[in-house]
Protein backbone atom coordinates (compact mmCIF):
# COMPACT_ATOMS: atom_id res chain seq x y z
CA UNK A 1 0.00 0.00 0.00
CA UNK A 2 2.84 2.19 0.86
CA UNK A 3 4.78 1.64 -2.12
CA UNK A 4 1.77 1.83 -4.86
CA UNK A 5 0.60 4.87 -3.13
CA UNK A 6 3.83 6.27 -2.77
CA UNK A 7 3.26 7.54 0.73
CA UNK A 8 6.92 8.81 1.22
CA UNK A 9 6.94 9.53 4.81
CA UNK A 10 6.39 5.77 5.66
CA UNK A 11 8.86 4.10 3.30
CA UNK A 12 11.32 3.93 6.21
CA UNK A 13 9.33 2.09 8.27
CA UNK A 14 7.65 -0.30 5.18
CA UNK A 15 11.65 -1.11 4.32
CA UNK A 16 11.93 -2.09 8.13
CA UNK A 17 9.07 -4.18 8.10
CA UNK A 18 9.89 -5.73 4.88
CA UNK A 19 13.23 -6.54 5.96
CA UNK A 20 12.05 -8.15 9.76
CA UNK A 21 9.56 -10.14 7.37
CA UNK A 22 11.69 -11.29 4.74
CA UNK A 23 12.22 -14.97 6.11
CA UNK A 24 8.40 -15.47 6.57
CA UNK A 25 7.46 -16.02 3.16
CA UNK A 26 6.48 -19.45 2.13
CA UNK A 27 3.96 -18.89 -0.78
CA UNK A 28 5.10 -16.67 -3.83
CA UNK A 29 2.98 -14.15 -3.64
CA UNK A 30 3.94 -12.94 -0.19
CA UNK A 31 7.31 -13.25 -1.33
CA UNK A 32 6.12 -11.12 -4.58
CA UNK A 33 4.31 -8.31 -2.67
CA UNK A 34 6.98 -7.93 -0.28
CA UNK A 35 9.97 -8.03 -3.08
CA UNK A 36 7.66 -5.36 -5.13
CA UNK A 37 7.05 -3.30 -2.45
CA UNK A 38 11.08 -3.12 -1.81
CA UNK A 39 11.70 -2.71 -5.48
CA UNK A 40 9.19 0.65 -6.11
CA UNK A 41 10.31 2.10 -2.59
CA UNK A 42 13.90 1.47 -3.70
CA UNK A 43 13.77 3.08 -6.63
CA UNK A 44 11.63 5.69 -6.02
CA UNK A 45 14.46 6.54 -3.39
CA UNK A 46 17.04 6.37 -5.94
CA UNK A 47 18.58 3.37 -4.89
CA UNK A 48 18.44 1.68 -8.28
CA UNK A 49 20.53 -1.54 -7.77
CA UNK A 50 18.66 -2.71 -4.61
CA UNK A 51 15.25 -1.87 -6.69
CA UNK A 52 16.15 -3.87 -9.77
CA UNK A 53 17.34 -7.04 -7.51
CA UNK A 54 14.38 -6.64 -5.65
CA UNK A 55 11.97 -6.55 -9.05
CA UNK A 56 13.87 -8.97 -10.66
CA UNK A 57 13.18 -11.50 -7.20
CA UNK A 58 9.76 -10.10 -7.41
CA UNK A 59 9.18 -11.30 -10.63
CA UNK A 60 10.58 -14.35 -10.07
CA UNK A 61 8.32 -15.37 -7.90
CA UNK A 62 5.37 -14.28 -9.83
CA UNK A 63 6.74 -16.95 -12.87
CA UNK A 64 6.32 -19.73 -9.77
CA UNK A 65 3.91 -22.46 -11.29
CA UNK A 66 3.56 -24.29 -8.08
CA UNK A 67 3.52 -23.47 -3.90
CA UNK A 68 6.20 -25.38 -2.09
CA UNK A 69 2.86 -27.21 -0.20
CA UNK A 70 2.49 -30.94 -2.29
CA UNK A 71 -1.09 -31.44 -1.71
CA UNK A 72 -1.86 -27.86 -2.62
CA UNK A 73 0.30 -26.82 -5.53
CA UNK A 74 -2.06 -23.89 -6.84
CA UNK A 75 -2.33 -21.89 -2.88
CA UNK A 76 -0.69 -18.79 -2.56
CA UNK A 77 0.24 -18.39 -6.16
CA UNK A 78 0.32 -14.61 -7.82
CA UNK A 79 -2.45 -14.29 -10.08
CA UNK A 80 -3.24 -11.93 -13.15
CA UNK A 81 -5.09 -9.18 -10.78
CA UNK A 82 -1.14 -8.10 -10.42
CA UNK A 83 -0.44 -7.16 -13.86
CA UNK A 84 -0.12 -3.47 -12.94
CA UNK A 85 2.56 -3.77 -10.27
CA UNK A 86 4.01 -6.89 -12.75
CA UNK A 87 4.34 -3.93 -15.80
CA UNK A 88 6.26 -1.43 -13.29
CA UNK A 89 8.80 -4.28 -11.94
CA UNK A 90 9.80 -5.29 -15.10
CA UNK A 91 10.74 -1.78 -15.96
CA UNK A 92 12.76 -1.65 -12.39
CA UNK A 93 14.47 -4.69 -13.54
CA UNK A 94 15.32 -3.74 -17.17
CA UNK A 95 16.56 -0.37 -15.88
């Protein structure tokens, strides 16, 4: 919300709580929001290498074809309602 909004005054704390979060994501699209939200605050701040890694991560996980759960291969997948923040990764990442 932060980052699509761009509410500036509270990227600090959304990198903080990205960062305290980061090992807590077991389905790809909690990975994905949390790498996109990194990758537009990043950049927005100017910090261009940490954005791209973080898009190109992002991204990564939104190619993920199956959750790491056996009998439930489709949960926590990214799905097509993300095609917006999907459009402005890739152009982090191909910066």
């Amino acid at each position: 919300m932060v980052a699509l909004h761009q509410i500036k005054k509270h990227y600090s704390h959304a990198l903080e709580t990205a960062e305290a979060n980061s090992n807590d994501i077991a389905f790809p699209i909690n990975r994905f929001k949390l790498c996109a939200a990194r990758a537009i605050i990043l950049g927005s701040l100017g910090r261009l290498a940490l954005a791209k890694a973080a898009a190109e991560e992002a991204l990564r996980a939104a190619d993920e074809t199956q959750s790491e759960f056996r009998h439930h291969r489709q949960l926590g997948l990214v799905r097509d309602d993300h095609k917006d923040a999907m459009s402005q990764l890739r152009r982090i990442a191909s910066a």
